[in-house]
C-alpha atoms as a PDB file:
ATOM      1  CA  UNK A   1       0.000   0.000   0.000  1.00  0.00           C
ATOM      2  CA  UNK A   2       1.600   3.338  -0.813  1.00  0.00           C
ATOM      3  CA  UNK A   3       2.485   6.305   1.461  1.00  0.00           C
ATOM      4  CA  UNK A   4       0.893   9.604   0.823  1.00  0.00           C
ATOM      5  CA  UNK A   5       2.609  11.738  -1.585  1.00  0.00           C
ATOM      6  CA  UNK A   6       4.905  14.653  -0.771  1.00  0.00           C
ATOM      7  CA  UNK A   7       5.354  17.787  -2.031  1.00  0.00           C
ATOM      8  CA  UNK A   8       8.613  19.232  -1.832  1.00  0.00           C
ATOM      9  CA  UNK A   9       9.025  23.139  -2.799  1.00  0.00           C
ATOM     10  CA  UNK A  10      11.819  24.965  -2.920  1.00  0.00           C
ATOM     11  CA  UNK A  11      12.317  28.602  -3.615  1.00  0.00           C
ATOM     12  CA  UNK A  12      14.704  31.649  -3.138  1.00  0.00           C
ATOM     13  CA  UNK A  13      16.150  34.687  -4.885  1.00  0.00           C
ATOM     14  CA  UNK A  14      17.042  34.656  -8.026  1.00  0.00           C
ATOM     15  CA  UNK A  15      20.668  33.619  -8.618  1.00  0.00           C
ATOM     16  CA  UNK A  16      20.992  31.472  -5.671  1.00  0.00           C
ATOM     17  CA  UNK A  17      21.105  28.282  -7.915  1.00  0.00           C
ATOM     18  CA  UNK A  18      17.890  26.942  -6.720  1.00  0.00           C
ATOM     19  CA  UNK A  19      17.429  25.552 -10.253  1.00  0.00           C
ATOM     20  CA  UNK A  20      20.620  24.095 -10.794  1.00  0.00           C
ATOM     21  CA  UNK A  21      19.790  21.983  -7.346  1.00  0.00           C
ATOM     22  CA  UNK A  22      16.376  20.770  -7.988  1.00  0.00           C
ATOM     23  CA  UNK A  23      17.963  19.142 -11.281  1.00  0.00           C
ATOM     24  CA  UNK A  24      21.372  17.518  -9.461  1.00  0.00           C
ATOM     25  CA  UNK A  25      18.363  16.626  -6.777  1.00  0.00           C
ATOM     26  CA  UNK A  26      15.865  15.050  -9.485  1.00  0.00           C
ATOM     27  CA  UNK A  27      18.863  13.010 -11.452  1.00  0.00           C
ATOM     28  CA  UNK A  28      19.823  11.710  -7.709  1.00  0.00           C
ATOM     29  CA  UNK A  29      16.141  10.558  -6.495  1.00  0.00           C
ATOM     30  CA  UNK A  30      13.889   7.999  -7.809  1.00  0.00           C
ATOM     31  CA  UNK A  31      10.290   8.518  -7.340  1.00  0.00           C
ATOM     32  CA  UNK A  32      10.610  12.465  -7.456  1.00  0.00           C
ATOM     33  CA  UNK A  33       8.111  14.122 -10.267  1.00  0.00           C
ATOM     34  CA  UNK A  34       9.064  17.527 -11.467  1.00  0.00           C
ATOM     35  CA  UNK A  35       6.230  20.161 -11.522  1.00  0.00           C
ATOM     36  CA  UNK A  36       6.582  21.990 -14.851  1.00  0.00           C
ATOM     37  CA  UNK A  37       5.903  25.588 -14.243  1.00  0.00           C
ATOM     38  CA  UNK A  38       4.391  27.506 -17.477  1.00  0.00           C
ATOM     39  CA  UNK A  39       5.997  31.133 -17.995  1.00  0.00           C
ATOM     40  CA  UNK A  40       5.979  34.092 -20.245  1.00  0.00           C
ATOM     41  CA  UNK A  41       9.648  35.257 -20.099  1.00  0.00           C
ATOM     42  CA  UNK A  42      11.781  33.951 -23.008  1.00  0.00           C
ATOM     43  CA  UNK A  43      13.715  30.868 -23.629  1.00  0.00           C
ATOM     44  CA  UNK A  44      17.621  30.763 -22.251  1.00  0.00           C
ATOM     45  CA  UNK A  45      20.080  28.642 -24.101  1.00  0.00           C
ATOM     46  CA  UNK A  46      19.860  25.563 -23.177  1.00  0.00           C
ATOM     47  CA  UNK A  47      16.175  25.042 -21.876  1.00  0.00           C
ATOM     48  CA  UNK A  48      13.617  22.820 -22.967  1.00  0.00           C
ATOM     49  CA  UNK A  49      10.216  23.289 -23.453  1.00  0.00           C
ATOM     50  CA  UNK A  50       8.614  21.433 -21.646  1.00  0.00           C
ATOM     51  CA  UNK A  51      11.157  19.844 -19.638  1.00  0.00           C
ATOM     52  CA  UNK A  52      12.208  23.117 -17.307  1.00  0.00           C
ATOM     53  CA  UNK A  53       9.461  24.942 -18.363  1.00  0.00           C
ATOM     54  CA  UNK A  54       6.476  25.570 -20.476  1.00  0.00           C
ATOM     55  CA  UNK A  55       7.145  28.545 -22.335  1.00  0.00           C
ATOM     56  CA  UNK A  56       3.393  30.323 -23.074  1.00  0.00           C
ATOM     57  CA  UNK A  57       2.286  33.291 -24.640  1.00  0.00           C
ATOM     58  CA  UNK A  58       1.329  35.506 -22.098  1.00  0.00           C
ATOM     59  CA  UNK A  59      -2.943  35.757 -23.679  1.00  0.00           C
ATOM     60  CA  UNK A  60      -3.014  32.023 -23.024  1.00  0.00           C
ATOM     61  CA  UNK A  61      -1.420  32.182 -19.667  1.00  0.00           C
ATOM     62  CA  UNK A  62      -4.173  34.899 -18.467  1.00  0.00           C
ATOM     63  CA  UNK A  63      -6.515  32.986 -20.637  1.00  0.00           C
ATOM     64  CA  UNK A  64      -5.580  29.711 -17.789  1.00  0.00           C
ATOM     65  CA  UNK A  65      -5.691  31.871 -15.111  1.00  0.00           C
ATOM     66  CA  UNK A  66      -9.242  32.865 -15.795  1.00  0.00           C
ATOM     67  CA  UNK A  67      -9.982  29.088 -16.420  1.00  0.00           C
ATOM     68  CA  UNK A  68      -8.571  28.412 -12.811  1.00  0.00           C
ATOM     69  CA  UNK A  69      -6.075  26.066 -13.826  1.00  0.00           C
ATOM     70  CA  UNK A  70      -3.491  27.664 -11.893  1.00  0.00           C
ATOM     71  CA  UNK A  71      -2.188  26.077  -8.406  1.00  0.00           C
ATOM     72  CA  UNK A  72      -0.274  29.142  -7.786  1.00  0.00           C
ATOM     73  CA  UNK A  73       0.259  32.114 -10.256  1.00  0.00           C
ATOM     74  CA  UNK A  74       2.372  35.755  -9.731  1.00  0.00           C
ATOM     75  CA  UNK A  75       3.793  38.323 -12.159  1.00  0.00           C
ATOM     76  CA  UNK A  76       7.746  38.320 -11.293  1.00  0.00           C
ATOM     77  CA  UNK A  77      10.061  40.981 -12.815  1.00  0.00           C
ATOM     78  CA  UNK A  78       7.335  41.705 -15.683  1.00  0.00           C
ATOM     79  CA  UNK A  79       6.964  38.250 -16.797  1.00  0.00           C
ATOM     80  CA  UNK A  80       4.004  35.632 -15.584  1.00  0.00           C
ATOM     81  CA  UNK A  81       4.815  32.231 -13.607  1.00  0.00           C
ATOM     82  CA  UNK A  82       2.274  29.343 -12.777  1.00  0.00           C
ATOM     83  CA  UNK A  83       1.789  25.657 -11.782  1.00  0.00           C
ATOM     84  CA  UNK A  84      -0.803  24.030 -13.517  1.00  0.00           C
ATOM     85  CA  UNK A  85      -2.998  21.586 -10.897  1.00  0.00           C
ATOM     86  CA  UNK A  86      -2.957  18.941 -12.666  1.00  0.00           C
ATOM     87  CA  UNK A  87       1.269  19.482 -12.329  1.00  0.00           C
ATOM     88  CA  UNK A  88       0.750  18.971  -8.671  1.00  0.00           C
ATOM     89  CA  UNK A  89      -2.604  17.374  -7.598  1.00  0.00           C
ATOM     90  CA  UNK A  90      -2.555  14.685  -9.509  1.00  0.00           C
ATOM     91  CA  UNK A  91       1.370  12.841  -9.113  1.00  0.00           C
ATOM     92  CA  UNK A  92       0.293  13.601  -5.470  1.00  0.00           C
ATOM     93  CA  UNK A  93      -2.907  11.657  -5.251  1.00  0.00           C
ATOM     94  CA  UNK A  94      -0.688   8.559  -6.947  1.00  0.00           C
ATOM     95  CA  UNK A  95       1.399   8.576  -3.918  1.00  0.00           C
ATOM     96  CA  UNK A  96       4.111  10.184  -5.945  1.00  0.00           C
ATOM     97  CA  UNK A  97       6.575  13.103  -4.376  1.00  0.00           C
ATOM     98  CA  UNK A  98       6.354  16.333  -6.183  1.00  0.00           C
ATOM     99  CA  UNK A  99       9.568  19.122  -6.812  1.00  0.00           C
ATOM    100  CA  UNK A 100       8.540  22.283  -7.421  1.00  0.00           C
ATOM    101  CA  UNK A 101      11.105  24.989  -8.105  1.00  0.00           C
ATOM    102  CA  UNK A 102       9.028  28.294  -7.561  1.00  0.00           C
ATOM    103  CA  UNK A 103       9.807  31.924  -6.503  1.00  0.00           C
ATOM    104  CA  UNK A 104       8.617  33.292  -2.922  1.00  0.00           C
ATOM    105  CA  UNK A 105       5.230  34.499  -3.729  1.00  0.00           C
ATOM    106  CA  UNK A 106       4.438  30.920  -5.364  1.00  0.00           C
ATOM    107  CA  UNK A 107       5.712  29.181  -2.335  1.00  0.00           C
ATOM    108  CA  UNK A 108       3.633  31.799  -0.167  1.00  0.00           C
ATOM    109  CA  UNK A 109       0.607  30.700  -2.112  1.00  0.00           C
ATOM    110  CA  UNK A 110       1.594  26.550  -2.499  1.00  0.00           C
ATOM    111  CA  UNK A 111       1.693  26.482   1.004  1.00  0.00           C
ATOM    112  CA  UNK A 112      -1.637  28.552   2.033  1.00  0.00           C
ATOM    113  CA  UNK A 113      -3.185  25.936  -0.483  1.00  0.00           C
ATOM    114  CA  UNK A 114      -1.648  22.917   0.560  1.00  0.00           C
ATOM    115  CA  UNK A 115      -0.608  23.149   4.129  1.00  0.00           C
ATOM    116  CA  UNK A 116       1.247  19.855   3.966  1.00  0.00           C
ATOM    117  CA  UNK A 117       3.888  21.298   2.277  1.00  0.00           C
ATOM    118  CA  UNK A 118       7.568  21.249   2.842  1.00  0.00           C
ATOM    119  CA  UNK A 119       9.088  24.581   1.821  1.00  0.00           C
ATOM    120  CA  UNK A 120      13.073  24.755   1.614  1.00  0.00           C
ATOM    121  CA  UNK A 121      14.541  28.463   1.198  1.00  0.00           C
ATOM    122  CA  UNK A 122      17.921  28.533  -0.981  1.00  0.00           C
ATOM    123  CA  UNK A 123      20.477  30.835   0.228  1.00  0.00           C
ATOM    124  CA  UNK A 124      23.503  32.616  -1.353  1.00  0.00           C
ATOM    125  CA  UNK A 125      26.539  32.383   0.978  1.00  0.00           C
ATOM    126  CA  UNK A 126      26.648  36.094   0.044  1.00  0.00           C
ATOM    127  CA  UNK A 127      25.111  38.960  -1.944  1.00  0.00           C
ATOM    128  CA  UNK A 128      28.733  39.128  -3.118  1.00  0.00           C
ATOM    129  CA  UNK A 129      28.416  35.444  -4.438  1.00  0.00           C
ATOM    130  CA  UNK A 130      24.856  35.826  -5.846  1.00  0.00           C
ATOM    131  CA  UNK A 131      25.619  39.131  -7.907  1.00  0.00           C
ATOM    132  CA  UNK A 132      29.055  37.113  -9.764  1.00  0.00           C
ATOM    133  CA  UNK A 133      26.447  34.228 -10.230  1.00  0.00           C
ATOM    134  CA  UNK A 134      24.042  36.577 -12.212  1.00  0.00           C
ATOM    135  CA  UNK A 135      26.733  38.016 -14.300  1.00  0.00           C
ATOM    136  CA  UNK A 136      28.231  34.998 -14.816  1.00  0.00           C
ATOM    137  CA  UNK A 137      24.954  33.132 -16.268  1.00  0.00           C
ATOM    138  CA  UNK A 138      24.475  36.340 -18.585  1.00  0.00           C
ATOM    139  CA  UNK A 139      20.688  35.966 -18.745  1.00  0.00           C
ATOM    140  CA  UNK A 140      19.331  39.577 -17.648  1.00  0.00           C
ATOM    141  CA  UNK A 141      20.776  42.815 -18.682  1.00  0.00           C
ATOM    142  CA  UNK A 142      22.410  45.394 -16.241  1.00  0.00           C
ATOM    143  CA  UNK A 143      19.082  46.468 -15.236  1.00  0.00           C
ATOM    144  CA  UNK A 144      17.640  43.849 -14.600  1.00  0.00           C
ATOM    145  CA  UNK A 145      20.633  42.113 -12.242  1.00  0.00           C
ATOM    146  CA  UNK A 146      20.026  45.588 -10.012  1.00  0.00           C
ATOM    147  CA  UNK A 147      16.376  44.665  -9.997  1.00  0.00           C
ATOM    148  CA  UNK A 148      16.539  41.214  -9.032  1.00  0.00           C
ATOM    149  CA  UNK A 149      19.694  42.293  -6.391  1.00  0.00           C
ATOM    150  CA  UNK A 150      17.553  44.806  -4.799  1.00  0.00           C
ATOM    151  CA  UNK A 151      14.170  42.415  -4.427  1.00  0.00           C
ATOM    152  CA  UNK A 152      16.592  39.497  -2.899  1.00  0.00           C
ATOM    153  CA  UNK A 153      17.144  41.009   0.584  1.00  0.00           C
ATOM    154  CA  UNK A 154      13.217  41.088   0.616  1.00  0.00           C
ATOM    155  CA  UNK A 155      13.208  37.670  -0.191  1.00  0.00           C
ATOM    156  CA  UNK A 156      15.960  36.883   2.344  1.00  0.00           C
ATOM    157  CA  UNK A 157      13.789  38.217   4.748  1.00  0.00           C
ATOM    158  CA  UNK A 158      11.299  35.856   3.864  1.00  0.00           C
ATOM    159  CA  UNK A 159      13.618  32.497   4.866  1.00  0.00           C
ATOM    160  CA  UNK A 160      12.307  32.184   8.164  1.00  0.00           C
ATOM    161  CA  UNK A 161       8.718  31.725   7.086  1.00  0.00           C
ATOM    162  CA  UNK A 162      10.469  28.311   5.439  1.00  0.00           C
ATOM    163  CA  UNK A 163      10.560  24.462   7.089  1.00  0.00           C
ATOM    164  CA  UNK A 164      14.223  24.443   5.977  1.00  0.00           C
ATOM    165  CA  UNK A 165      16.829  26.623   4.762  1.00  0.00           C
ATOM    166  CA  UNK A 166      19.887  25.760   2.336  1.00  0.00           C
ATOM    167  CA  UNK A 167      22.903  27.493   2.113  1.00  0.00           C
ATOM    168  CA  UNK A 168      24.526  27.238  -1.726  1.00  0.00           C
ATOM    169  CA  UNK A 169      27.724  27.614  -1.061  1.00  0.00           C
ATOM    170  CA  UNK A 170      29.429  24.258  -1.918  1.00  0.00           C
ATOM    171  CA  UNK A 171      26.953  23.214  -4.510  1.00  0.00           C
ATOM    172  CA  UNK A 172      27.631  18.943  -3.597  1.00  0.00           C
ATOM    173  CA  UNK A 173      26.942  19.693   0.081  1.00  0.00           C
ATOM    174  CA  UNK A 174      23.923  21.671  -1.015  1.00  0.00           C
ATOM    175  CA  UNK A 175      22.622  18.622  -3.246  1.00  0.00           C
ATOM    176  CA  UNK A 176      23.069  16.338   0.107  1.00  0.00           C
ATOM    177  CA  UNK A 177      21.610  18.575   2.179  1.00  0.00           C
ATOM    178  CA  UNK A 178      18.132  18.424  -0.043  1.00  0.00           C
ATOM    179  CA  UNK A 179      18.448  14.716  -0.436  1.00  0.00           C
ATOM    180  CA  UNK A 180      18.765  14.416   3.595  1.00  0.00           C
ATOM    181  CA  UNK A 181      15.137  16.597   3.776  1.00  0.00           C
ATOM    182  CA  UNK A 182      13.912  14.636   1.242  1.00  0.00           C
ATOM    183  CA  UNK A 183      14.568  11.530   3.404  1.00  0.00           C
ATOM    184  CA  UNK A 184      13.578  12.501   6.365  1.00  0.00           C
ATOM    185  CA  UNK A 185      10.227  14.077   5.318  1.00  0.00           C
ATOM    186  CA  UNK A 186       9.624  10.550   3.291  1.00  0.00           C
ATOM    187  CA  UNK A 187       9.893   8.565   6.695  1.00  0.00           C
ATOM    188  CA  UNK A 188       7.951  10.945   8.484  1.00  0.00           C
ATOM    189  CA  UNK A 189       4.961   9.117  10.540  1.00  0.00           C
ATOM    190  CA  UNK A 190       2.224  10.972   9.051  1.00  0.00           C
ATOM    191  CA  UNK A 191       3.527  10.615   5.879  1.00  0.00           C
ATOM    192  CA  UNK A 192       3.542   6.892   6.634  1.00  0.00           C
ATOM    193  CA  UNK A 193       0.137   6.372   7.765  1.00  0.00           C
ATOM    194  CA  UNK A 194      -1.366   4.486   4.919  1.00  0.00           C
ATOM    195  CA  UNK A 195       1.219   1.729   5.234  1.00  0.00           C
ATOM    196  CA  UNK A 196       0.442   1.713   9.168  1.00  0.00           C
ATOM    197  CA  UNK A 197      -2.784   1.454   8.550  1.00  0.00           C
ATOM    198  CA  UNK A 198      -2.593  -1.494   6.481  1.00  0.00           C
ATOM    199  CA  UNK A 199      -0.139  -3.651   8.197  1.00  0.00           C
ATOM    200  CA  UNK A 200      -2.412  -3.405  11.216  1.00  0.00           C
ATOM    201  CA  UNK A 201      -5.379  -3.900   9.299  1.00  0.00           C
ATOM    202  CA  UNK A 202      -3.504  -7.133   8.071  1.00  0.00           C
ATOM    203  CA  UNK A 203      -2.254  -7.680  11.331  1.00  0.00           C
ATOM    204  CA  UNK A 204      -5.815  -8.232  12.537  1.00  0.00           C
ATOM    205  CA  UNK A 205      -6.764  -9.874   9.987  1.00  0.00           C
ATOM    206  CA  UNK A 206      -4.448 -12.942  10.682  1.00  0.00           C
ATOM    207  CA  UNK A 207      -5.543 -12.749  14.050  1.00  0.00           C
ATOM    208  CA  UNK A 208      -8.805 -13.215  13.280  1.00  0.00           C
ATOM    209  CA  UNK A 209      -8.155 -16.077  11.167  1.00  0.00           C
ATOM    210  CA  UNK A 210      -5.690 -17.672  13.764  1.00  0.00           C
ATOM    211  CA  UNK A 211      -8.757 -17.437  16.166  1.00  0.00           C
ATOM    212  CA  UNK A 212     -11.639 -18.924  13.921  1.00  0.00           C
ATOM    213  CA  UNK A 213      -8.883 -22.038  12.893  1.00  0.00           C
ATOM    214  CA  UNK A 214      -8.608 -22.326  16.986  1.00  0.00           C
ATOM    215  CA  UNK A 215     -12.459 -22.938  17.369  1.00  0.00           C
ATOM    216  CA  UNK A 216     -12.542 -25.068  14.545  1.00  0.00           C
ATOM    217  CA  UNK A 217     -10.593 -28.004  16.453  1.00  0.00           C
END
């Protein structure tokens, strides 16, 4: 009988390599389903459609929205971010563990929705560190890098509202740190209940039949 399903999301500001983990954790894990988020912004060399992202024109992302098929949804830096339900919902109900990789106001709403939730916060060992890793993955223009700097010590402000929190600093000890929540919040007992309740209910069963093979001598 399978446990219930977990969903795992993990967030933080942009350019703390939250991404980058949540791939070295899903190529590490069996059993861990992705939740493809849908967005507006543009394709960067070397994603997939599809794979880290479904890329949408943004009439048929509002056009979704309005549709309610949206688990969480927020505008962030201009451009429009979602999790389709049926991205989350249904992998869950399967007894399958869910990864989402979502930014804070998506992990604000997740977990409002779906109380159940584990939340891990990704932190930059510095704002140093997480400016050279923006420049260095050359994906936003000047302007944008002093946007998304300024907005992340909001977000760091927002770790404590998190189950766990992650320092990136050594990327390998960052991967094992995930795959050590991951663990623990498999084993945990309410996550667990399911197969509890049906090794007692077998459990009682074979006393019952131990009993009525007693009376029949």
């Amino acid at each position: 009988m399978a446990r219930k399903g977990l969903l795992i999301v993990v967030s933080g500001p942009s350019g703390a390599g939250k991404g980058t983990l949540c791939q070295a954790l899903l190529a590490r894990s069996s059993g861990l389903h992705f939740g493809v988020s849908v967005t507006t912004r543009p394709r960067r060399e070397g994603e997939v459609d599809g794979v880290h992202y479904l890329f949408w024109p943004e009439e048929r992302f509002l056009e979704a929205v309005a549709q309610g098929h949206f688990l969480e949804w927020a505008r962030v830096y201009g451009r429009l971010y979602g999790t389709p339900v049926g991205e989350v919902v249904g992998p869950l109900e399967q007894g399958l563990d869910v990864l989402l990789d979502l930014d804070i106001q998506g992990a604000r709403q997740v977990k409002q929705k779906l109380p159940d939730a584990v939340t891990v916060f990704i932190l930059p060992p510095s704002l140093d560190a997480l400016q050279l890793r923006m420049v260095g993955r050359g994906t936003e223009t000047e302007d944008e890098r002093r946007l998304r700097l300024q907005a992340a010590a909001d977000f760091i402000r927002s770790a404590e509202e998190f189950d766990y929190v992650v320092v990136n600093d050594d990327r390998e000890e960052a991967v094992r740190q995930l795959e050590a929540i991951l663990t623990a919040e498999r084993c945990r007992a309410s996550r667990q209940a399911v197969v509890v309740k049906g090794l007692l209910g077998a459990l009682d069963s074979s006393r019952e039949a131990h009993t009525k093979g007693e009376g029949a001598l």
